[in-house]
PDB file of N, CA and C in Angstrom:
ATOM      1  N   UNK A   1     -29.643 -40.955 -15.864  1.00  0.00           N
ATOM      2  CA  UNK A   1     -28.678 -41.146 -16.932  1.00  0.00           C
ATOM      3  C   UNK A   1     -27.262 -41.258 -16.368  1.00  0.00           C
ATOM      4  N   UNK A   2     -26.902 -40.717 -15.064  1.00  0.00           N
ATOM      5  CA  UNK A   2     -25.721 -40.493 -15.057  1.00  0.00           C
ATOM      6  C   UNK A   2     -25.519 -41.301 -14.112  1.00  0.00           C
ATOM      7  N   UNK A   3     -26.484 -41.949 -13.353  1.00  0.00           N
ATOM      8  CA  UNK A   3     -26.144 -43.307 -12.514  1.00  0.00           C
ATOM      9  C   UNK A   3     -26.291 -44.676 -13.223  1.00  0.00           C
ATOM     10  N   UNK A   4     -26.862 -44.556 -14.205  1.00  0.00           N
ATOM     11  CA  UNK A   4     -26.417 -45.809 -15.568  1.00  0.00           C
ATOM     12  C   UNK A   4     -25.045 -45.997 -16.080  1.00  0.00           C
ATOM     13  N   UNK A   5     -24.459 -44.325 -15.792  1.00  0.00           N
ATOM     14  CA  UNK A   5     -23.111 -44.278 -17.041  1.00  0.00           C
ATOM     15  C   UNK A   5     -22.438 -44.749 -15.401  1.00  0.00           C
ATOM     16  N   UNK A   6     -22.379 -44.317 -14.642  1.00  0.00           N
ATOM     17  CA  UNK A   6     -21.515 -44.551 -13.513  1.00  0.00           C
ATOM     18  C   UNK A   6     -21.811 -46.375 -12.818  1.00  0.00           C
ATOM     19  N   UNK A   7     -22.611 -46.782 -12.930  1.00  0.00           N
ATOM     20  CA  UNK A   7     -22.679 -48.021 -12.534  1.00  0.00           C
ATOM     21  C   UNK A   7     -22.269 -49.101 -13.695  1.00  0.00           C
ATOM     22  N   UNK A   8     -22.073 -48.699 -14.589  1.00  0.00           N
ATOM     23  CA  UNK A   8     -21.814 -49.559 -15.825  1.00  0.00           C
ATOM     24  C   UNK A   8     -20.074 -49.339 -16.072  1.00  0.00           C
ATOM     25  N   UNK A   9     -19.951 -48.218 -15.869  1.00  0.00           N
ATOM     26  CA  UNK A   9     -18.265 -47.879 -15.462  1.00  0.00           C
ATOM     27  C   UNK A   9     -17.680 -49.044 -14.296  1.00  0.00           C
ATOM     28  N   UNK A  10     -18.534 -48.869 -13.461  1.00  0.00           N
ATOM     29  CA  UNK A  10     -18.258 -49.487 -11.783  1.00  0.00           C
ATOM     30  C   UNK A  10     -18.367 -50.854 -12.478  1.00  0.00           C
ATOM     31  N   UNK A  11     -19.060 -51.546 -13.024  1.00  0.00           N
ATOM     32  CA  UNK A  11     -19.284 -53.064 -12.743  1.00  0.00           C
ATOM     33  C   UNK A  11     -18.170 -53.418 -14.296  1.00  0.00           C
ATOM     34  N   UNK A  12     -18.179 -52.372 -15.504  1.00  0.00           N
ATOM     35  CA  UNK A  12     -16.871 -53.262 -16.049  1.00  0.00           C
ATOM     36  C   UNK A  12     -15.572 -53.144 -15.473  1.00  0.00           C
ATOM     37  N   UNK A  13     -15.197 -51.886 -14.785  1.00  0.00           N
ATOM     38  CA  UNK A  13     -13.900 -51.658 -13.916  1.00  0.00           C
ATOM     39  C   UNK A  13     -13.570 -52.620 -13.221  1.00  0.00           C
ATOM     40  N   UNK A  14     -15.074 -53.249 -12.160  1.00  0.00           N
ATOM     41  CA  UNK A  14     -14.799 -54.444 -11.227  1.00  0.00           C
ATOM     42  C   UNK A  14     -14.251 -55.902 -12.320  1.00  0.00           C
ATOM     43  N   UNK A  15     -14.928 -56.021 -13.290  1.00  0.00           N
ATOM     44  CA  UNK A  15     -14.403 -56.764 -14.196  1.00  0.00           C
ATOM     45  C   UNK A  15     -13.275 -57.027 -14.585  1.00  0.00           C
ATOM     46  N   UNK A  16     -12.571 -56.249 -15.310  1.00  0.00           N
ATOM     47  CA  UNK A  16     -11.681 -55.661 -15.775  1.00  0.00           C
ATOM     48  C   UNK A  16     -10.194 -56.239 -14.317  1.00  0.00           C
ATOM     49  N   UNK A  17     -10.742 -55.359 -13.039  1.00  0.00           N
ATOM     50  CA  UNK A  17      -9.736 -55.990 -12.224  1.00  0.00           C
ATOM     51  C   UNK A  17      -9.581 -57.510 -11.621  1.00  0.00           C
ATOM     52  N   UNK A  18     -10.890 -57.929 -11.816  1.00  0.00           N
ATOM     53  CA  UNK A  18     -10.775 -59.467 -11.380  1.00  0.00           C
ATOM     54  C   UNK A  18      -9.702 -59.954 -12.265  1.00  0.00           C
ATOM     55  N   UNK A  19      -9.970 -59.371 -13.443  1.00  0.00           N
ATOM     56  CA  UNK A  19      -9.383 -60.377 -14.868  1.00  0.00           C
ATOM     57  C   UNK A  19      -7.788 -60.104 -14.708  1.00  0.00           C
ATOM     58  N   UNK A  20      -7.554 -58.454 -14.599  1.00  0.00           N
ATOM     59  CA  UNK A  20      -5.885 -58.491 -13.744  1.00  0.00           C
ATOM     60  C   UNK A  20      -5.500 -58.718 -12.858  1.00  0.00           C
ATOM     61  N   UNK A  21      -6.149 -58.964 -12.017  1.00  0.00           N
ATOM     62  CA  UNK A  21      -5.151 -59.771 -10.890  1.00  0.00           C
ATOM     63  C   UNK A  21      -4.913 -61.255 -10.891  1.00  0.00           C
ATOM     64  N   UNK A  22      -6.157 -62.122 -12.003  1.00  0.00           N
ATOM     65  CA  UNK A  22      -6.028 -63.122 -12.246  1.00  0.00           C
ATOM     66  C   UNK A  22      -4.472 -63.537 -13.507  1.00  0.00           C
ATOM     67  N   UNK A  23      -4.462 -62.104 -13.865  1.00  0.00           N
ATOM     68  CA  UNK A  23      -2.967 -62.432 -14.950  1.00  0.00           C
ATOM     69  C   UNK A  23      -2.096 -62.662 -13.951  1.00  0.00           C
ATOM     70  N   UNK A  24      -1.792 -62.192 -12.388  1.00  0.00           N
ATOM     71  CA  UNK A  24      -0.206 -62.105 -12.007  1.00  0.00           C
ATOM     72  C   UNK A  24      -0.117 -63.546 -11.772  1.00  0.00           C
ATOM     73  N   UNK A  25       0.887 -63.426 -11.889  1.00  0.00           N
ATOM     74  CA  UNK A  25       2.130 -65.116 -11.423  1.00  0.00           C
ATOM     75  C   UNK A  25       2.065 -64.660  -9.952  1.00  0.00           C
ATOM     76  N   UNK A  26       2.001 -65.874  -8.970  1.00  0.00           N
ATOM     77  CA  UNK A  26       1.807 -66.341  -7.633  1.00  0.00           C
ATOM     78  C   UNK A  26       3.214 -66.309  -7.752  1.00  0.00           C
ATOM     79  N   UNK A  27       3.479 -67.544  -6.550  1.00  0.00           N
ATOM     80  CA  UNK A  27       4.354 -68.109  -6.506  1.00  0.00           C
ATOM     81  C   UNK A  27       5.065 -68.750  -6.970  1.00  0.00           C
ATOM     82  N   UNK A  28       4.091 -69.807  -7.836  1.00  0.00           N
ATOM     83  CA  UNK A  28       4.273 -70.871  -8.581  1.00  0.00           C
ATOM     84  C   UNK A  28       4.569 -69.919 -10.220  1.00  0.00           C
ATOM     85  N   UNK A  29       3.394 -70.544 -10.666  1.00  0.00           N
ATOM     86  CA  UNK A  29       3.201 -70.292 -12.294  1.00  0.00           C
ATOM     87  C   UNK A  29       1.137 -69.131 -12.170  1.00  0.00           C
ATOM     88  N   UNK A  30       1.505 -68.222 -12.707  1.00  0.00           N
ATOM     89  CA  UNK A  30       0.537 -67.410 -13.583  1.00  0.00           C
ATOM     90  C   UNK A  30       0.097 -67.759 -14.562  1.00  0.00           C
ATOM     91  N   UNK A  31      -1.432 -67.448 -14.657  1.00  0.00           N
ATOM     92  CA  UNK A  31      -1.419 -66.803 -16.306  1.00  0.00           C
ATOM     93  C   UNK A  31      -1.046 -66.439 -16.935  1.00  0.00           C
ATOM     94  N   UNK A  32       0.014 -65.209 -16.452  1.00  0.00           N
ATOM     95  CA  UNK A  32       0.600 -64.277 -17.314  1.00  0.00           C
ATOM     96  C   UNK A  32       2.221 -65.216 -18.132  1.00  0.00           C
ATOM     97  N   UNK A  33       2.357 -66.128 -17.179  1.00  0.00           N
ATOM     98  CA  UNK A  33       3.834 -67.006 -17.876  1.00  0.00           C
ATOM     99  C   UNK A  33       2.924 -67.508 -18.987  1.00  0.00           C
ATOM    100  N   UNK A  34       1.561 -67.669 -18.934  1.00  0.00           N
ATOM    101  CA  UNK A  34       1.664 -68.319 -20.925  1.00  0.00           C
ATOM    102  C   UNK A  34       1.822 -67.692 -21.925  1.00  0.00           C
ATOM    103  N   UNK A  35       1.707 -66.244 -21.313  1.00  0.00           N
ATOM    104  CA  UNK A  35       2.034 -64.744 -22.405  1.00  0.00           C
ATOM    105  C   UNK A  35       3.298 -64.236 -22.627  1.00  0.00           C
ATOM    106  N   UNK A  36       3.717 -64.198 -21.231  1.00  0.00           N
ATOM    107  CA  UNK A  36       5.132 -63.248 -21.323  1.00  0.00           C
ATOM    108  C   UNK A  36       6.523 -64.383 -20.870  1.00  0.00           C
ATOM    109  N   UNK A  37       6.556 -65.739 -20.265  1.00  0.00           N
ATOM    110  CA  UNK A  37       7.843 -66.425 -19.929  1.00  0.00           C
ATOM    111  C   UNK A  37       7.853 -66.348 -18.799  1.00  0.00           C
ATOM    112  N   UNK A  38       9.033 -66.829 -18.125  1.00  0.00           N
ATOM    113  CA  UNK A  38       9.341 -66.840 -16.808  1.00  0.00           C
ATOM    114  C   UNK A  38       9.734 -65.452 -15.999  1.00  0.00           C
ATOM    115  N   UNK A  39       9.245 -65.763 -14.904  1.00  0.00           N
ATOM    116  CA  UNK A  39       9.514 -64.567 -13.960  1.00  0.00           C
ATOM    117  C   UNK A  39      10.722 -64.592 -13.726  1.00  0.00           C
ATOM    118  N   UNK A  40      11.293 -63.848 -12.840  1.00  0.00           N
ATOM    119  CA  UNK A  40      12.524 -63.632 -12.091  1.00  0.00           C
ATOM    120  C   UNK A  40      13.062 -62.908 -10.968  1.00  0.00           C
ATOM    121  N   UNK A  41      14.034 -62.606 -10.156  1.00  0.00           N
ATOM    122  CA  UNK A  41      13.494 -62.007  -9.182  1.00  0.00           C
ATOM    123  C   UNK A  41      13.776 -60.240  -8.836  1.00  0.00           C
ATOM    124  N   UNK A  42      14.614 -60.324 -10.274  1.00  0.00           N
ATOM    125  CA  UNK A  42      14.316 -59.034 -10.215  1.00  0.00           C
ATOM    126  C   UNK A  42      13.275 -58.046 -11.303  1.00  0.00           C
ATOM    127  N   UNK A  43      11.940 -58.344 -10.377  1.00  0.00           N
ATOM    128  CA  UNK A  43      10.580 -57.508 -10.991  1.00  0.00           C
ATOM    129  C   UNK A  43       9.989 -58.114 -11.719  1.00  0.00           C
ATOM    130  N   UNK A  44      10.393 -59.005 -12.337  1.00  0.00           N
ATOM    131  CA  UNK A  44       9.287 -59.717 -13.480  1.00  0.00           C
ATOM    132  C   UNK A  44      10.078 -59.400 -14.423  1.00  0.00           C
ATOM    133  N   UNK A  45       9.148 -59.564 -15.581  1.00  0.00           N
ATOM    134  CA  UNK A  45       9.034 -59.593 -16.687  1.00  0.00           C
ATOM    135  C   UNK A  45       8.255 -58.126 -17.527  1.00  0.00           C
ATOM    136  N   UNK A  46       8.613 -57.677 -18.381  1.00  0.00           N
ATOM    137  CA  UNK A  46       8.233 -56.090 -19.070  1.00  0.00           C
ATOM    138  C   UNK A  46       6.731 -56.296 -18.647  1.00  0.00           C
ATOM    139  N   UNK A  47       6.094 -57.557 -19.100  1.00  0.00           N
ATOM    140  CA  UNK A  47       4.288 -57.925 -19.302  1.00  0.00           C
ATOM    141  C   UNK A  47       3.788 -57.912 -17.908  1.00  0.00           C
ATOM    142  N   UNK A  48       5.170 -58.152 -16.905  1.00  0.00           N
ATOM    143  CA  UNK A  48       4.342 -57.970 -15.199  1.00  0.00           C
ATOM    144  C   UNK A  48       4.389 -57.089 -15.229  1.00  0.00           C
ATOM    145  N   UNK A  49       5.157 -55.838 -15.562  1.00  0.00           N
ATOM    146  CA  UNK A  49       5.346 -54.470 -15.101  1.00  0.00           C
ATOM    147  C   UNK A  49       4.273 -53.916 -15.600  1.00  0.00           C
ATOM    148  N   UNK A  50       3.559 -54.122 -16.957  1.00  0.00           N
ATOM    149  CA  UNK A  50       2.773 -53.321 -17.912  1.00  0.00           C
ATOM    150  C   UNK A  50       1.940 -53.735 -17.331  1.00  0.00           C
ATOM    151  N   UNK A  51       1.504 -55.231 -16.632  1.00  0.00           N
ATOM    152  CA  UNK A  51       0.265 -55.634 -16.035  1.00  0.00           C
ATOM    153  C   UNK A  51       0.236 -55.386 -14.661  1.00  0.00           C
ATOM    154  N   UNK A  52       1.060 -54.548 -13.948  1.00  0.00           N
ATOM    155  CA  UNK A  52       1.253 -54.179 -12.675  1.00  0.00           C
ATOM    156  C   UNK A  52       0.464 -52.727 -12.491  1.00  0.00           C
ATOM    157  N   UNK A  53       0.986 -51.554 -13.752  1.00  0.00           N
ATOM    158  CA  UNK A  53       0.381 -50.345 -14.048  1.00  0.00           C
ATOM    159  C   UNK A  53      -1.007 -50.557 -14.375  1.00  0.00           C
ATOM    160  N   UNK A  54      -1.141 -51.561 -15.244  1.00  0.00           N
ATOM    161  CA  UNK A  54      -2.685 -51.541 -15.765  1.00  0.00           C
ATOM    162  C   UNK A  54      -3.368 -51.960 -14.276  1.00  0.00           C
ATOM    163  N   UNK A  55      -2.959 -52.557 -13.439  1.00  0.00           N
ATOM    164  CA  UNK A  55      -4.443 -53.193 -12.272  1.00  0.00           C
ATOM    165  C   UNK A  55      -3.822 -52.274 -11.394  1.00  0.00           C
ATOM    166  N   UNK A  56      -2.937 -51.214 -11.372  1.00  0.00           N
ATOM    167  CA  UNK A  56      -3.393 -49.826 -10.219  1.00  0.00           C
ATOM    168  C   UNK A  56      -4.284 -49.220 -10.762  1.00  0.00           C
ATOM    169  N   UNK A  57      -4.222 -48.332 -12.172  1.00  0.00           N
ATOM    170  CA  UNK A  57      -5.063 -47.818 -12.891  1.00  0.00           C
ATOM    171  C   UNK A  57      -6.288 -48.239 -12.741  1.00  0.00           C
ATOM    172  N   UNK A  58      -6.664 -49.700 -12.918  1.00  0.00           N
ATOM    173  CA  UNK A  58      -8.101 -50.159 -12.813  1.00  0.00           C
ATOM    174  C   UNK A  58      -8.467 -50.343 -11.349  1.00  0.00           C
ATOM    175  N   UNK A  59      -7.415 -50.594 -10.589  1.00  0.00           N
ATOM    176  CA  UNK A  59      -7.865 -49.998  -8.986  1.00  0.00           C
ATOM    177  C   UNK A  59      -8.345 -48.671  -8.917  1.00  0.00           C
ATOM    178  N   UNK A  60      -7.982 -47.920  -9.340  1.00  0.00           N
ATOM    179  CA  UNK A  60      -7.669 -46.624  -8.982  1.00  0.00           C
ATOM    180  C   UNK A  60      -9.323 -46.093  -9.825  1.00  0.00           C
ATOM    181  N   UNK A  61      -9.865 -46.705 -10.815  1.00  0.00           N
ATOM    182  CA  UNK A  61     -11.525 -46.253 -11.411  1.00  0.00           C
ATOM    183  C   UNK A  61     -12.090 -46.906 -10.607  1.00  0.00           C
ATOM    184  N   UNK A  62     -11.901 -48.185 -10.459  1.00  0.00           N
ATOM    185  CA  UNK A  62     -12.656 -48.675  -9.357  1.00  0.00           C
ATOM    186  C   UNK A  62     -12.794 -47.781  -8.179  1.00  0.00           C
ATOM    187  N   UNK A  63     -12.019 -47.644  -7.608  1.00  0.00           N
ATOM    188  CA  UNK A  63     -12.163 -47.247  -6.207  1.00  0.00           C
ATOM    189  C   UNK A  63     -12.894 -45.671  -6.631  1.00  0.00           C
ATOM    190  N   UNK A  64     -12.645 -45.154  -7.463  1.00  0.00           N
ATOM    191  CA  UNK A  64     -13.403 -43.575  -7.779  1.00  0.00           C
ATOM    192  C   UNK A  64     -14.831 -43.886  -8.280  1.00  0.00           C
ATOM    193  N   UNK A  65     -15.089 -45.629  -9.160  1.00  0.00           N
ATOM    194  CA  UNK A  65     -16.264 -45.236  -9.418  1.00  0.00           C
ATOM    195  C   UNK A  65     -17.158 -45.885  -7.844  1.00  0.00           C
ATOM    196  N   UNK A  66     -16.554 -46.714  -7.042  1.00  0.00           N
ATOM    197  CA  UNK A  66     -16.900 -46.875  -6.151  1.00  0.00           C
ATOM    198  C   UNK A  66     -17.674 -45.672  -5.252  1.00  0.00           C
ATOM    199  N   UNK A  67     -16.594 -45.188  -5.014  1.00  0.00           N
ATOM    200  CA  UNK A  67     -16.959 -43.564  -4.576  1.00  0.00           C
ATOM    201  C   UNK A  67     -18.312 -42.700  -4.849  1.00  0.00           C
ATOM    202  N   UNK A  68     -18.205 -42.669  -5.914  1.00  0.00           N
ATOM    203  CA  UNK A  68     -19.221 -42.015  -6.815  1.00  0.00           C
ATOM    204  C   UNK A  68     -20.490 -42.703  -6.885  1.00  0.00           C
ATOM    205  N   UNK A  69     -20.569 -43.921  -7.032  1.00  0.00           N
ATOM    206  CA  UNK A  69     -22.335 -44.999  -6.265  1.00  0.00           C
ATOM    207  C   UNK A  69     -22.335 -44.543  -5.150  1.00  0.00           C
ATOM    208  N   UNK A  70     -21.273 -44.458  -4.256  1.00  0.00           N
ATOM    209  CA  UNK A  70     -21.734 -44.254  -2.802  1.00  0.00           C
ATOM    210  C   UNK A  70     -22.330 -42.856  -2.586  1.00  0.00           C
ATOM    211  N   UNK A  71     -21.793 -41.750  -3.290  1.00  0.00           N
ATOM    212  CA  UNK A  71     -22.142 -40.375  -3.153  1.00  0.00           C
ATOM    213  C   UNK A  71     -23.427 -40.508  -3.791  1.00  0.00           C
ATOM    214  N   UNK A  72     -23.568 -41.188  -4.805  1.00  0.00           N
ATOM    215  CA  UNK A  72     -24.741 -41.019  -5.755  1.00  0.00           C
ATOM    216  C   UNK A  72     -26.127 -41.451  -4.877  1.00  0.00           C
ATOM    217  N   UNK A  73     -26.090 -42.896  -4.373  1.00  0.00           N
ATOM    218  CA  UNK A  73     -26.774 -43.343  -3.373  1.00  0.00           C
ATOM    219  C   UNK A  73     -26.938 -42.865  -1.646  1.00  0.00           C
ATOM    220  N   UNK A  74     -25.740 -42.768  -1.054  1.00  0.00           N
ATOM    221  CA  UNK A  74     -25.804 -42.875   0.183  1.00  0.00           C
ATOM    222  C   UNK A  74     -26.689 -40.858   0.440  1.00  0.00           C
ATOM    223  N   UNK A  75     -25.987 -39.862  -0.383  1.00  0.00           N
ATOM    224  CA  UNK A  75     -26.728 -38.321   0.004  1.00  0.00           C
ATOM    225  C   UNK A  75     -27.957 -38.286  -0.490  1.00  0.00           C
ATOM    226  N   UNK A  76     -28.800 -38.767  -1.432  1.00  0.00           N
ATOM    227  CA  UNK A  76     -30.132 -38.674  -1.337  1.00  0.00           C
ATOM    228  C   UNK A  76     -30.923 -39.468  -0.872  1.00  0.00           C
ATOM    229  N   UNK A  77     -30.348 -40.644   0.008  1.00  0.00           N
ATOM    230  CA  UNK A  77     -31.111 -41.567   1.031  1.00  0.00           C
ATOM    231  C   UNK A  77     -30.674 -40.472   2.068  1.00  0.00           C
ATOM    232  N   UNK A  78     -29.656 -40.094   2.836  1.00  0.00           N
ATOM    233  CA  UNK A  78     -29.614 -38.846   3.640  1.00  0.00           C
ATOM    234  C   UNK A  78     -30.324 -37.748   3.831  1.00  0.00           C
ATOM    235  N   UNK A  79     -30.833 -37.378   2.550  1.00  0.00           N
ATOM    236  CA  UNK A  79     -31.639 -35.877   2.965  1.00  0.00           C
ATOM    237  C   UNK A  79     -32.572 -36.240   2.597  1.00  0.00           C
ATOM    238  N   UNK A  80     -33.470 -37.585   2.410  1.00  0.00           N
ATOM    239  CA  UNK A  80     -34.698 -38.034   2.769  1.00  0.00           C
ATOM    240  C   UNK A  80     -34.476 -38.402   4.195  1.00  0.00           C
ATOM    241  N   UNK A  81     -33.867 -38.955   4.732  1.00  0.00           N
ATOM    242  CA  UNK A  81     -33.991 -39.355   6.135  1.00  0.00           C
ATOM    243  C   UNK A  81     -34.006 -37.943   6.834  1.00  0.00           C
ATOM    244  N   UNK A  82     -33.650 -36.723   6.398  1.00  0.00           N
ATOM    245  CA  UNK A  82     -33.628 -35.520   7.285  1.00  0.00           C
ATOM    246  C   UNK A  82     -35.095 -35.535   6.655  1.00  0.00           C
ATOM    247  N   UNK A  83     -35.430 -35.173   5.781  1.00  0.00           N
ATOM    248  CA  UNK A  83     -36.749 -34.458   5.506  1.00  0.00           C
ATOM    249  C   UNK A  83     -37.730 -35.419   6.261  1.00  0.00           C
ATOM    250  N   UNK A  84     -37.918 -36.973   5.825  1.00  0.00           N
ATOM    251  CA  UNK A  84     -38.528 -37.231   6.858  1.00  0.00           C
ATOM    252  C   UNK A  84     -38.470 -37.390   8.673  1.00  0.00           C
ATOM    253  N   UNK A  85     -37.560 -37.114   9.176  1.00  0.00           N
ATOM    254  CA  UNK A  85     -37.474 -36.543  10.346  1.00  0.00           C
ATOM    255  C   UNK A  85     -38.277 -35.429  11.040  1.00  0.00           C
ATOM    256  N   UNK A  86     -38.002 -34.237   9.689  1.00  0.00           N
ATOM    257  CA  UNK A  86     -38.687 -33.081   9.855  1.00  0.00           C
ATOM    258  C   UNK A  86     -39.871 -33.255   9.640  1.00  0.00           C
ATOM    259  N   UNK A  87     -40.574 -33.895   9.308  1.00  0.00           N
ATOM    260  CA  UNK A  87     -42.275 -33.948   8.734  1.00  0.00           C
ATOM    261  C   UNK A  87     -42.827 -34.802   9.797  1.00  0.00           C
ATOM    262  N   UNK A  88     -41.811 -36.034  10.224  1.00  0.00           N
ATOM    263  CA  UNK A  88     -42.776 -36.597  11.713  1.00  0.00           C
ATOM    264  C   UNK A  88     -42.406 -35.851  12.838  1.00  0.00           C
ATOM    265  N   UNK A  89     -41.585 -34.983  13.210  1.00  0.00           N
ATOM    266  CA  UNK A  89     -41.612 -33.643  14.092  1.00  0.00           C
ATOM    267  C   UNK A  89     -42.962 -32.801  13.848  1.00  0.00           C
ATOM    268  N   UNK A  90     -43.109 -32.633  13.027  1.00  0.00           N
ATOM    269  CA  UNK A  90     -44.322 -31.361  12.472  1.00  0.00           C
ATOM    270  C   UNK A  90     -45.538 -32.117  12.911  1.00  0.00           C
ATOM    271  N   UNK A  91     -45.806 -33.211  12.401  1.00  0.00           N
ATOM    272  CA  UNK A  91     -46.369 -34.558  13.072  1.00  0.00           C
ATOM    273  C   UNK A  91     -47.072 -34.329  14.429  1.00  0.00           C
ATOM    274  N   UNK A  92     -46.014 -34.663  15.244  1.00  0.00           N
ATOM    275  CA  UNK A  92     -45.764 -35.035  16.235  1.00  0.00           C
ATOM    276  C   UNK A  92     -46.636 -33.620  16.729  1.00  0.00           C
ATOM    277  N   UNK A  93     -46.158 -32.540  16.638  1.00  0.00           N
ATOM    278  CA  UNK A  93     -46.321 -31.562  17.091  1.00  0.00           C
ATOM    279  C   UNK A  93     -47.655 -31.023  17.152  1.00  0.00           C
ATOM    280  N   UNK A  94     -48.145 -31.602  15.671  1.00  0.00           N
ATOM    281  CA  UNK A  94     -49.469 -30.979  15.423  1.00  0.00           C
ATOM    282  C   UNK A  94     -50.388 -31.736  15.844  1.00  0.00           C
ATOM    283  N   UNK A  95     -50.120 -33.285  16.460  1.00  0.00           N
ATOM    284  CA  UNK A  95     -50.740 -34.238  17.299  1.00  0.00           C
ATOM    285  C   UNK A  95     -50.961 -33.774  19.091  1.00  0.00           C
ATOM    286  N   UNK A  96     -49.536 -33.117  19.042  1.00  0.00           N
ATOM    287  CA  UNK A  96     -49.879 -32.964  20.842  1.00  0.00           C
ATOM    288  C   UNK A  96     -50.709 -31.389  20.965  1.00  0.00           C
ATOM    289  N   UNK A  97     -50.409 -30.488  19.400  1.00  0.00           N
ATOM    290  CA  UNK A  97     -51.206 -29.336  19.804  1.00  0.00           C
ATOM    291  C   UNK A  97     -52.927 -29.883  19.638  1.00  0.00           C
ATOM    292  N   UNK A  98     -53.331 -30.624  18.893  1.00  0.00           N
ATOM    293  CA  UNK A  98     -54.968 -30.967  19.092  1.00  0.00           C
ATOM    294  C   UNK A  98     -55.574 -31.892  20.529  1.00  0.00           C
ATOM    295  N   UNK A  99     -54.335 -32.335  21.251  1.00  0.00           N
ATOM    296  CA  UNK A  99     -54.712 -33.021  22.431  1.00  0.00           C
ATOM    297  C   UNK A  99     -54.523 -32.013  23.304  1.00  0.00           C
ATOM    298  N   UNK A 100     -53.743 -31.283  23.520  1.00  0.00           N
ATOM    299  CA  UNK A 100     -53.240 -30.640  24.709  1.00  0.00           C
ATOM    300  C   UNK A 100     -53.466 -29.699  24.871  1.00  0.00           C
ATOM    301  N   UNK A 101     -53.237 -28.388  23.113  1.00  0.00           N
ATOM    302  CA  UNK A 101     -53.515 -27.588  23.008  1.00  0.00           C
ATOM    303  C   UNK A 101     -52.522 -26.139  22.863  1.00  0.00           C
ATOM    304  N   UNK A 102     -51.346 -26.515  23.088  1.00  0.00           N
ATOM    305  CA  UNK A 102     -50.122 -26.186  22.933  1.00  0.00           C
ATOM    306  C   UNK A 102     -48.857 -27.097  22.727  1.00  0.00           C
ATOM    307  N   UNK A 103     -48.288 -26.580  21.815  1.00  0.00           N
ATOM    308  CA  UNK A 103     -47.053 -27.359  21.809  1.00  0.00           C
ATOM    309  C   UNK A 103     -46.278 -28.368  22.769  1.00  0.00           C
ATOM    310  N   UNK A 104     -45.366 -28.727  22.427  1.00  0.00           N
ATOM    311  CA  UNK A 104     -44.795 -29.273  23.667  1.00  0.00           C
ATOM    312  C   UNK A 104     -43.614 -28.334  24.101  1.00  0.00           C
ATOM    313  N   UNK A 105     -42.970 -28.370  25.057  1.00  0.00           N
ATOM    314  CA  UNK A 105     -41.677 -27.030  25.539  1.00  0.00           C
ATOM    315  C   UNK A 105     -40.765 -27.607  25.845  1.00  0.00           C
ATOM    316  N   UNK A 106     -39.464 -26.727  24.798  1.00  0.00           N
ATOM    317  CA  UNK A 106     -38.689 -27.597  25.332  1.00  0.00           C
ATOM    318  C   UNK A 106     -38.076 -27.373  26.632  1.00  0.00           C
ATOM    319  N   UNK A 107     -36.741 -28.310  27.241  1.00  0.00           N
ATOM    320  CA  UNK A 107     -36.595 -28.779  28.385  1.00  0.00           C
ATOM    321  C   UNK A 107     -35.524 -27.336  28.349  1.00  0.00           C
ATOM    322  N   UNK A 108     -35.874 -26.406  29.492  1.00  0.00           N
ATOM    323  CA  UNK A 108     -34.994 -25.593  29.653  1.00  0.00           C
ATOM    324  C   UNK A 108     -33.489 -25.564  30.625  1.00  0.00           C
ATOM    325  N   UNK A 109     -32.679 -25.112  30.606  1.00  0.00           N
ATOM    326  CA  UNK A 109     -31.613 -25.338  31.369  1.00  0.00           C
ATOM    327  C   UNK A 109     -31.525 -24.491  32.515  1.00  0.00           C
ATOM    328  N   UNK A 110     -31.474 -25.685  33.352  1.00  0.00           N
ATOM    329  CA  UNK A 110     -31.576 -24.554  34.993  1.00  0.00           C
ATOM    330  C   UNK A 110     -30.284 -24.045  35.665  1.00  0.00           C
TER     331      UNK A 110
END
């Protein structure tokens, strides 16, 4: 449930910022001049400023819900890769004790 609510956060956030950064005025002419007028050079226009705050903000979920898939995904692929580690050790072990008959030892320091 809570990697539905978090990936559905993540992919309209990513949305959401394509669509603001597609408002700013370049160099030339923006999107945003069919809304708000001409730029200028000192800062824009009120609608760049308001659309300047809005695509940190939507940076700023993005990058947290980013975060949060990665935590969500990357630590329980992690402590399966430990657990299975530990189980082909046990493995391993219980293979060389039916051939050999004892464990294997480890390498001591001389």
């Amino acid at each position: 449930m809570l990697n539905t609510i978090v990936i559905v956060v993540q992919v309209v956030a990513s949305i959401f910022l394509i669509a603001t950064i597609l408002f700013h005025s370049g160099k030339g002419s923006g999107l945003s001049d069919m809304f708000g007028g001409s730029s200028s050079l000192s800062g824009g226009t009120a609608l760049e400023r308001r659309l300047d705050k809005i695509t940190v903000a939507t940076a700023i979920v993005f990058g947290l819900g980013f975060g949060t898939v990665l935590t969500l995904i990357v630590t329980p692929a992690a402590l399966m890769g430990i657990e299975l580690m530990r189980l082909k050790r046990l493995r391993f072990v219980a293979a060389w004790r039916a051939r050999f008959g004892r464990g294997p030892r480890a390498a001591t320091a001389a």
